[in-house]
Protein backbone atom coordinates (compact mmCIF):
# COMPACT_ATOMS: atom_id res chain seq x y z
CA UNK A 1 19.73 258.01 38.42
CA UNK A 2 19.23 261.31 36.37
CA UNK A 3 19.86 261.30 32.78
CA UNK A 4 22.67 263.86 32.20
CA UNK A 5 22.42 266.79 29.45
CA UNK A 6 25.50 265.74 27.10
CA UNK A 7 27.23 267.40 24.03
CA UNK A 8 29.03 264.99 22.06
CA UNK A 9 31.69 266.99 19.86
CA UNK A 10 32.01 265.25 16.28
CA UNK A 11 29.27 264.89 13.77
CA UNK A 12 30.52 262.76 11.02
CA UNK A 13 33.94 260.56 12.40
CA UNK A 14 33.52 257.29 13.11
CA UNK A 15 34.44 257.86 16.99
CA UNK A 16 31.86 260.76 17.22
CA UNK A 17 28.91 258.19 16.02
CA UNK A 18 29.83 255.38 18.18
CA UNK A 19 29.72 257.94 21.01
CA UNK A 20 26.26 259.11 19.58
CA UNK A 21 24.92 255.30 19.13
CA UNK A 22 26.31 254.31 22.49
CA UNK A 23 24.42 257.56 23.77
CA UNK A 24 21.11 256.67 22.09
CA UNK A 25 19.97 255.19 25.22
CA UNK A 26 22.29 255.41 28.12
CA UNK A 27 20.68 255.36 31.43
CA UNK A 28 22.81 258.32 32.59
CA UNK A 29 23.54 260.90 29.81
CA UNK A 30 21.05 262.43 27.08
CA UNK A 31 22.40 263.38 24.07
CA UNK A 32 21.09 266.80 23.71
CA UNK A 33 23.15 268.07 20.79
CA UNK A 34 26.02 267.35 18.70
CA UNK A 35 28.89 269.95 17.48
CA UNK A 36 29.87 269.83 14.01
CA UNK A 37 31.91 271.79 11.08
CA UNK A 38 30.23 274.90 10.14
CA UNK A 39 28.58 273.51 7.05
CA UNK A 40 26.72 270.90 8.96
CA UNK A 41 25.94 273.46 11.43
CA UNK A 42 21.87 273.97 12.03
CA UNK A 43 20.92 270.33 10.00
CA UNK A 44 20.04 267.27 11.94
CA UNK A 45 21.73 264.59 12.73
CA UNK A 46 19.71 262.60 10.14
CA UNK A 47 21.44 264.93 7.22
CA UNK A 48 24.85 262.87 8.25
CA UNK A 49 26.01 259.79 6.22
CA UNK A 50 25.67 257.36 8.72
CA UNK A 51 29.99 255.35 8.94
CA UNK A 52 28.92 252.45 11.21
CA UNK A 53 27.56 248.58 10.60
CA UNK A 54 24.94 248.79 12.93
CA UNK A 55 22.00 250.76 11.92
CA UNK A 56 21.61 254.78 13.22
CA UNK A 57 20.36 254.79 16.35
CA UNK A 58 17.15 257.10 16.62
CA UNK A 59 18.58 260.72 17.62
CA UNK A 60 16.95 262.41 14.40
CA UNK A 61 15.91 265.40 16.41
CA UNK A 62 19.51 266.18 17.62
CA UNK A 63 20.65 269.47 16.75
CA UNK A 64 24.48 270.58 15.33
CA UNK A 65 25.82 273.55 16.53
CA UNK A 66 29.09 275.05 14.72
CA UNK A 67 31.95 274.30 16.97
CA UNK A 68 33.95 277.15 15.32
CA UNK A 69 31.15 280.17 16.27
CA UNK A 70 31.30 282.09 18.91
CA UNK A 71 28.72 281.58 20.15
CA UNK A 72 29.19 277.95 20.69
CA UNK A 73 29.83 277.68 24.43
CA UNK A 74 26.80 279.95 25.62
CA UNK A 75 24.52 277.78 23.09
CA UNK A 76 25.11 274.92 25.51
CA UNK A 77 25.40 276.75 28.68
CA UNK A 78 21.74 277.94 27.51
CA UNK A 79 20.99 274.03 26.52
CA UNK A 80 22.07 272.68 30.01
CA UNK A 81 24.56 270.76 28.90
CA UNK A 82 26.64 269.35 31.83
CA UNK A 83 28.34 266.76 30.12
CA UNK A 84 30.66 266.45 26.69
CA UNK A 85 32.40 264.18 25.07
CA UNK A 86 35.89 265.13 22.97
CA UNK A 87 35.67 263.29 19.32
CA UNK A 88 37.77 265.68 17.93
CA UNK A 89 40.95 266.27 15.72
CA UNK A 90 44.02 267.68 18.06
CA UNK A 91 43.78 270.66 17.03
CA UNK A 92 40.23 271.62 17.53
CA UNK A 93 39.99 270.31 20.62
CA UNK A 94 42.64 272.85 21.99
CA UNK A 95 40.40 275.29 21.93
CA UNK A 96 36.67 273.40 22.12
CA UNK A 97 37.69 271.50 25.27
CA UNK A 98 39.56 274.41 27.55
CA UNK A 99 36.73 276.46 26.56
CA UNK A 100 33.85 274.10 27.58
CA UNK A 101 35.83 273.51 30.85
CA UNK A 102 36.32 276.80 31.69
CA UNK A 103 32.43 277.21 31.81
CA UNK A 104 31.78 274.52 34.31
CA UNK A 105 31.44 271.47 31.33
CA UNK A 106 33.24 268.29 32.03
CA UNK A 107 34.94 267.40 29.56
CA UNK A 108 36.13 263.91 28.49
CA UNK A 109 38.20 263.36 25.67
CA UNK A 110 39.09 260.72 23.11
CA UNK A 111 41.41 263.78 21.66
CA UNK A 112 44.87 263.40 22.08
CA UNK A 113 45.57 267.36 22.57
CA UNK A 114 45.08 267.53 26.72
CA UNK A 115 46.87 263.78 26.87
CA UNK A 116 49.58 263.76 29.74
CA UNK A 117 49.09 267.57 30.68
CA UNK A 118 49.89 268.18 33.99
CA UNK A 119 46.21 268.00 35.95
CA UNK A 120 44.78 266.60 33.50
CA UNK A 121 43.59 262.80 34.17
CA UNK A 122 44.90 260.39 31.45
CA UNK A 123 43.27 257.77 32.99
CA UNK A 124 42.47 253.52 32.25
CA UNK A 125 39.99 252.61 35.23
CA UNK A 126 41.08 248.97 35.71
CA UNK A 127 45.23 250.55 35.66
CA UNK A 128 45.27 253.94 37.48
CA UNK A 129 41.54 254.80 38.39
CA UNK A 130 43.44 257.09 41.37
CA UNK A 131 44.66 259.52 39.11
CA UNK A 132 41.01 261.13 38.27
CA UNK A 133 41.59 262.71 41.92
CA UNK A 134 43.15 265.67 39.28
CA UNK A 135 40.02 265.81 37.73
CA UNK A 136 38.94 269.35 38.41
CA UNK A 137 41.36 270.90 40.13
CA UNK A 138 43.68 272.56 38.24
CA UNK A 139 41.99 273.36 34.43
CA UNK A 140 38.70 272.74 34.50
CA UNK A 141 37.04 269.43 34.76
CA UNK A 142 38.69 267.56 31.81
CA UNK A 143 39.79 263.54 32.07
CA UNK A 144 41.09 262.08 28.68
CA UNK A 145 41.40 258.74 27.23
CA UNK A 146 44.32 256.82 26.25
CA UNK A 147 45.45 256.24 22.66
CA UNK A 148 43.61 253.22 21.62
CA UNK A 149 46.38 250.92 20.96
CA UNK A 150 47.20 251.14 24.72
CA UNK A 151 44.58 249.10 25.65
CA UNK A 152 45.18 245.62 24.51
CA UNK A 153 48.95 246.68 25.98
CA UNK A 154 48.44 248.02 29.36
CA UNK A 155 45.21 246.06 30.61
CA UNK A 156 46.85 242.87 30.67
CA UNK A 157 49.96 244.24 32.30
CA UNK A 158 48.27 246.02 34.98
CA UNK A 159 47.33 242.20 36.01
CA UNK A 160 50.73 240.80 36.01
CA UNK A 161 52.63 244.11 37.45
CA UNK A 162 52.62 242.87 40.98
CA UNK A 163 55.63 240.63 39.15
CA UNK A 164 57.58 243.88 38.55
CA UNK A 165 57.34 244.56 35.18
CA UNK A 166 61.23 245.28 33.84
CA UNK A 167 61.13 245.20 29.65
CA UNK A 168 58.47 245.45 27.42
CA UNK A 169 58.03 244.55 23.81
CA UNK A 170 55.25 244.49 21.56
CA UNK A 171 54.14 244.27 18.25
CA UNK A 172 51.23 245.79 16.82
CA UNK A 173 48.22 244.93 13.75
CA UNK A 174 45.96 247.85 13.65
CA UNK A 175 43.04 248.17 11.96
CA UNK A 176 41.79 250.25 9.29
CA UNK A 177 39.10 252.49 11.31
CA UNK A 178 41.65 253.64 13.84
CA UNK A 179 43.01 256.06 11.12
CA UNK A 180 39.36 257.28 10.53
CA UNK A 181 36.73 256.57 8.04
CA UNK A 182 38.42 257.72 4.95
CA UNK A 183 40.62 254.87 4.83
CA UNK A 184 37.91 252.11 6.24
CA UNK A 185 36.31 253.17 3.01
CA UNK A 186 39.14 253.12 0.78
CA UNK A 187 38.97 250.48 -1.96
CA UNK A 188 42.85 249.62 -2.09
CA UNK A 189 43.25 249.68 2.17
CA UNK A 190 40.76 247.39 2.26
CA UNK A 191 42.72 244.94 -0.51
CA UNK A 192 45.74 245.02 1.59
CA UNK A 193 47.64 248.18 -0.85
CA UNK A 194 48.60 250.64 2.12
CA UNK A 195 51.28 252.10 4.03
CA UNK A 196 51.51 250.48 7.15
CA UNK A 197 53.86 252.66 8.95
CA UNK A 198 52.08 254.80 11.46
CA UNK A 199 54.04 257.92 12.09
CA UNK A 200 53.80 258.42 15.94
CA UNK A 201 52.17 255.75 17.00
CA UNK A 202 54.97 253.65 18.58
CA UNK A 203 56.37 257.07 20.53
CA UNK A 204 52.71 257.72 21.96
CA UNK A 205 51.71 254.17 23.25
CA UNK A 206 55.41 253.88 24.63
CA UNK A 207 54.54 257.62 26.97
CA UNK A 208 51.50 256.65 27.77
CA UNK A 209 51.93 253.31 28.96
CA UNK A 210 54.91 255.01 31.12
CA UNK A 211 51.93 257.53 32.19
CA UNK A 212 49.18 255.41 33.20
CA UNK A 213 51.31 252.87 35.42
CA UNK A 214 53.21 256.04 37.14
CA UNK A 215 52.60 257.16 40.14
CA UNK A 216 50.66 260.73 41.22
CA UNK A 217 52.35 263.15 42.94
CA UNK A 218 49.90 265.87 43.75
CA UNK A 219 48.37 266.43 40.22
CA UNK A 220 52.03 265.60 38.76
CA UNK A 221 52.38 261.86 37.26
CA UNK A 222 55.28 260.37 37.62
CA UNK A 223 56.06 258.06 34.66
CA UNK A 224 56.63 254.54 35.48
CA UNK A 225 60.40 253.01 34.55
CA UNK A 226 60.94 250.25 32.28
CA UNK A 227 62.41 249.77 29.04
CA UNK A 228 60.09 249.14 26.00
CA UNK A 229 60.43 248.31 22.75
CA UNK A 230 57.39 249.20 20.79
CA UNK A 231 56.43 249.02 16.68
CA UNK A 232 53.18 249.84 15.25
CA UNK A 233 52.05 248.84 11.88
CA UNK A 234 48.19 249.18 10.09
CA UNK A 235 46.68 246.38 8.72
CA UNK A 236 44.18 245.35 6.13
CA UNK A 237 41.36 244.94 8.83
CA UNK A 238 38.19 246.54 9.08
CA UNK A 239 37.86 246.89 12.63
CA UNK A 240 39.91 245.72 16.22
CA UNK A 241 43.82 246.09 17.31
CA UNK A 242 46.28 243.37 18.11
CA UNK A 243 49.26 243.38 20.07
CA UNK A 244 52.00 240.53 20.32
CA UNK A 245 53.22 241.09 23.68
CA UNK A 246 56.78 239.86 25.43
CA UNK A 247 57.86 240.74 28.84
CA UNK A 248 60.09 240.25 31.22
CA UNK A 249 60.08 240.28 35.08
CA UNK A 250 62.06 240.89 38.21
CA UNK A 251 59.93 238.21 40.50
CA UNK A 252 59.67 234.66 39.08
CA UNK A 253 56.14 233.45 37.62
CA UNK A 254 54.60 230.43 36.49
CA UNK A 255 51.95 229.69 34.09
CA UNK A 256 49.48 229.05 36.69
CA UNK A 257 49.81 231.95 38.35
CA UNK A 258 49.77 234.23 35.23
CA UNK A 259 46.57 232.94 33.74
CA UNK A 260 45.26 233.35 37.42
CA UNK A 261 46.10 236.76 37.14
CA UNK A 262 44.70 237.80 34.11
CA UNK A 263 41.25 235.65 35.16
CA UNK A 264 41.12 237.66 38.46
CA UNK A 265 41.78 241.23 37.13
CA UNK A 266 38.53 243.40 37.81
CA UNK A 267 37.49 245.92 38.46
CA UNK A 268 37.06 248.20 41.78
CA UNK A 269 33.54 247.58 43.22
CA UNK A 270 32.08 250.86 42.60
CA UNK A 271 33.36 250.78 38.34
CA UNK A 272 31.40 247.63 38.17
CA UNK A 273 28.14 249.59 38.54
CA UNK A 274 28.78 251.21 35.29
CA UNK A 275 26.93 250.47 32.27
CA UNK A 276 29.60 250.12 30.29
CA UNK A 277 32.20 247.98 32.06
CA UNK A 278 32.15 244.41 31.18
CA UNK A 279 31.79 241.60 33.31
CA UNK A 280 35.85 240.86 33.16
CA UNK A 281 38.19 243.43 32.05
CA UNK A 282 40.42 240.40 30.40
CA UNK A 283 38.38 237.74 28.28
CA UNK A 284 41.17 234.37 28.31
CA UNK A 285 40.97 232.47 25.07
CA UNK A 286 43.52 229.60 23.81
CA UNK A 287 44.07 231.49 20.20
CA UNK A 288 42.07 234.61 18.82
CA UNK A 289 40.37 234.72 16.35
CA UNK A 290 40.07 238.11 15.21
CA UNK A 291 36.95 237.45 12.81
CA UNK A 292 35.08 235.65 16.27
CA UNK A 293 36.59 237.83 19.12
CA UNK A 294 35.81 241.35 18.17
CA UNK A 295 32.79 241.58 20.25
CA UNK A 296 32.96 240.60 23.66
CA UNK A 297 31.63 241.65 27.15
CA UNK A 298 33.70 239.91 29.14
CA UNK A 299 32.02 236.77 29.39
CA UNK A 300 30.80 235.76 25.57
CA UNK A 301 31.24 236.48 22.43
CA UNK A 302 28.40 238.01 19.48
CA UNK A 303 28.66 238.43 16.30
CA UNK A 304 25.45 240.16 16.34
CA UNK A 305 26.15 243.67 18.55
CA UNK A 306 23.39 245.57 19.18
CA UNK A 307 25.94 248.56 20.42
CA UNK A 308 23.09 250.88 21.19
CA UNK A 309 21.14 248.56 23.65
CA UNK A 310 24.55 246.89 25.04
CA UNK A 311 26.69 249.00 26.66
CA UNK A 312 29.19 246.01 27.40
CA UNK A 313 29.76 244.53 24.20
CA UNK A 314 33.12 245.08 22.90
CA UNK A 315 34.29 246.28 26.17
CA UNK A 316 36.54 243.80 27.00
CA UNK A 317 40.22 242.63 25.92
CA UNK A 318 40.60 239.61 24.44
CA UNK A 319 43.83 237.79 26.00
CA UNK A 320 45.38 234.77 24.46
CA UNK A 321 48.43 232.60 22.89
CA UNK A 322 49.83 232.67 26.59
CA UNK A 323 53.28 231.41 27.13
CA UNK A 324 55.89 231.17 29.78
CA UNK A 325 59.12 231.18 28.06
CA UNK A 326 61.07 231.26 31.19
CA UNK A 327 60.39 231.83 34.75
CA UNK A 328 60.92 235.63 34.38
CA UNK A 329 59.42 235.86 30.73
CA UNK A 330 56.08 235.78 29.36
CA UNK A 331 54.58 236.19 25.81
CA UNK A 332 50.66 236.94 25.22
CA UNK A 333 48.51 238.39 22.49
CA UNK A 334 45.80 240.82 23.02
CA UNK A 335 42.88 241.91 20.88
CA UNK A 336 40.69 244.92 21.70
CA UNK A 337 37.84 246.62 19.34
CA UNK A 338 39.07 249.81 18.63
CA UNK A 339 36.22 252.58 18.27
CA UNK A 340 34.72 251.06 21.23
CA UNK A 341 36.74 250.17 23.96
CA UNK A 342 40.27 251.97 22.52
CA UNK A 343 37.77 255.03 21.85
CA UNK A 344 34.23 256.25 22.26
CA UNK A 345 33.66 253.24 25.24
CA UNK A 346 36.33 253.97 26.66
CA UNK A 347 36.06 257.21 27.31
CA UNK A 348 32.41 257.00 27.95
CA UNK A 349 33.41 254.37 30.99
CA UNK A 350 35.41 257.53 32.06
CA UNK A 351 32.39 259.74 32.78
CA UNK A 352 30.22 256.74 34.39
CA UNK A 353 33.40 256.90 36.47
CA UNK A 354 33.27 259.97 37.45
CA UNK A 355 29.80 259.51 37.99
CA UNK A 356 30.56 257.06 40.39
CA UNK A 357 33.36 258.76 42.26
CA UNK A 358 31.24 261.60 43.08
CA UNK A 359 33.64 263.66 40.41
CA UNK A 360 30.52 264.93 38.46
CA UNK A 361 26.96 265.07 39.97
C-alpha cells in the first residue's frame, strides 16, 4: 500500500508529537510537513523542544509552515498533501480544518471545534464505525475524534449495550497531559497542588457518549437516550485516564456473560487490518494497576514502548474491578492512555479507517 502525503497540524503540543512519532514510520502516511505558529514557521522540526519520554523520532528534515499565512493551504496543495491530521486548539482549527477540506484534504481531527456538527463523523470504530458514511458528503472530508475521556467510558459499554443500557454513572482520574504540556511540566501538578475541577469536561463526555451510541439518520445523529451521571476530576498523574463505571440495565446479566462480553468485543474484520488497532479493543485484568497497565496492545503489557515502531501499543482499554451488584447492575473500571488512544491514536485509527472503507484512496 502507498504511503500517503500527510500534514500533521501542531508543532510543539504533546498530541501534535505523538501524531508526528506515531507518523515516523507508518506504512501508510508520510509525514511531509508539519504546521506551526508563525514564529516556528520555516525552522525544522529539530528546532522544537521535544515533550515526550520516548526519544524524537527521526523527521529532522520536516518542514513548518505558518498555519496563520495565507498562503498556507496552496503550500500543501503544491506539497501533495492528501492527508492531515487536526492537533489543534478549538479555535484554530475553525478555520485550518474547513479550509483544508474545502481543497480536497481529509481532514481528521483530535480538535474539538467540528465535534457533533451535523455531517461531520464523530466517530469510535469499535462503537459506531457506520457513521463515517458522512464522511465527505456534506463539508468536506472531515471525521473527528472523541474527547479522550470517552474512551475508557464508551468502549466497554458498546460491549455490554446489547443489555440495554438505561443509567450511567462514572467517575473520572485524569491525568496531567490531557490538559497539555504546561501542566505535565509543572512542578506543583506534579506534587499533587492543583485544581482538579475540569470546567466542561463532565458536559462533553456526557454529549458525546449520547452521540456515538445514536443512531444516523441521513448525515443527522440521533443521540442515544439514557440518563448519566458524569464527574470529572484531574489528577496528580503523568500520563493515562480512569473511569469508575456503574450501570444499570433493562435485560438481566450475569457475571459470566459480562466478562464474555467484554473478552469478545472486536473489531469489524476489515479495522483489524489497521496498523494501529490492537489485538482486543478491551484488555480484562482482575485490578489495574495504573503504573503496569498504561501500555497495552491488547494482548500484553510493556513498560518499554517503542511508540514509533509499534503502532498497537497503548491502543487498548484496560478493563477491570468487574462486579455484578445485581442482576441489572454492573460496576467496572477502565484505564486508557490518553495522548495515544484518547488522542493522536485514536484519531490516526480513524484515517487507516477510512483507508480501509474506501473513504480516502
Amino acid at each position: 500500500m502507498r504511503r500517503r502525503p500527510t500534514v500533521v497540524l501542531g508543532a510543539s503540543g504533546l498530541v501534535g508529537q505523538r501524531m508526528q512519532q506515531r507518523l515516523c514510520n507508518h506504512p501508510w502516511f508520510e509525514l511531509k510537513a508539519v504546521g506551526g505558529r508563525p514564529g516556528n514557521a520555516g525552522g525544522l522540526l529539530e528546532q522544537i523542544p521535544w515533550r515526550l519520554d520516548q526519544l524524537r523520532p527521526n523527521l529532522t528534515s520536516v518542514p513548518i509552515f505558518d498555519l496563520s499565512s495565507d498562503s498556507f493551504i496552496q503550500d500543501m496543495l503544491q506539497l501533495g498533501i492528501e492527508v492531515a491530521f487536526s492537533c489543534l486548539p478549538s479555535d484554530v482549527a475553525e478555520r485550518v480544518e474547513t479550509e483544508l477540506a474545502r481543497a480536497g484534504i481529509a481532514v481528521f481531527s483530535n480538535a474539538s471545534f467540528h465535534r457533533g456538527k451535523d455531517g461531520i463523523p464523530l466517530v469510535i470504530p469499535e462503537i459506531n464505525a457506520e457513521h463515517s458514511s458522512a464522511f465527505s458528503t456534506t463539508k468536506g472530508p472531515i471525521m473527528c475524534g472523541t474527547n479522550c475521556t470517552l474512551i475508557p467510558l464508551a468502549v466497554p459499554l458498546a460491549a455490554l449495550r446489547a443489555f440495554e443500557i438505561q443509567t450511567v454513572r462514572m467517575r473520572s482520574e485524569q491525568a496531567l497531559s490531557g490538559a497539555g504540556w504546561q501542566l505535565l511540566f509543572d512542578e506543583d501538578a506534579n506534587k499533587g497542588i492543583l485544581d482538579s475541577e475540569i470546567p466542561g469536561e463532565a458536559e462533553k463526555v456526557a454529549e458525546e457518549l449520547l452521540h456515538v451510541f445514536g443512531t444516523l439518520d441521513g448525515t443527522t445523529v440521533v443521540p442515544a437516550q439514557m440518563e448519566l451521571d458524569i464527574e470529572c476530576q484531574r489528577v496528580a498523574r503523568k500520563d493515562g485516564h480512569q473511569v469508575f463505571v456503574k450501570a444499570t440495565f433493562a435485560q438481566p446479566l450475569s457475571l459470566e456473560f459480562v466478562l464474555q462480553a467484554f473478552t469478545s468485543h472486536q473489531f469489524s474484520k476489515a479495522m483489524m487490518q489497521c496498523p494501529s488497532a490492537p489485538t482486543h479493543p478491551l484488555h480484562i485484568v482482575e485490578h489495574i494497576e495504573v503504573e503496569q497497565h498504561l501500555w497495552s496492545n491488547g494482548t500484553a503489557f510493556t513498560n518499554q514502548p517503542r511508540p514509533s515502531e509499534d503502532l498497537q501499543t497503548g491502543m487498548a482499554i484496560i478493563v477491570g474491578d468487574v462486579k455484578l451488584i445485581d442482576e441489572y447492575t454492573v460496576s467496572f473500571s477502565a484505564y486508557s492512555h490518553n495522548t495515544i488512544r484518547g488522542a493522536a491514536g485514536g484519531t490516526m485509527l480513524l484515517a487507516e479507517q477510512a483507508v480501509v472503507e474506501g473513504h480516502i484512496p
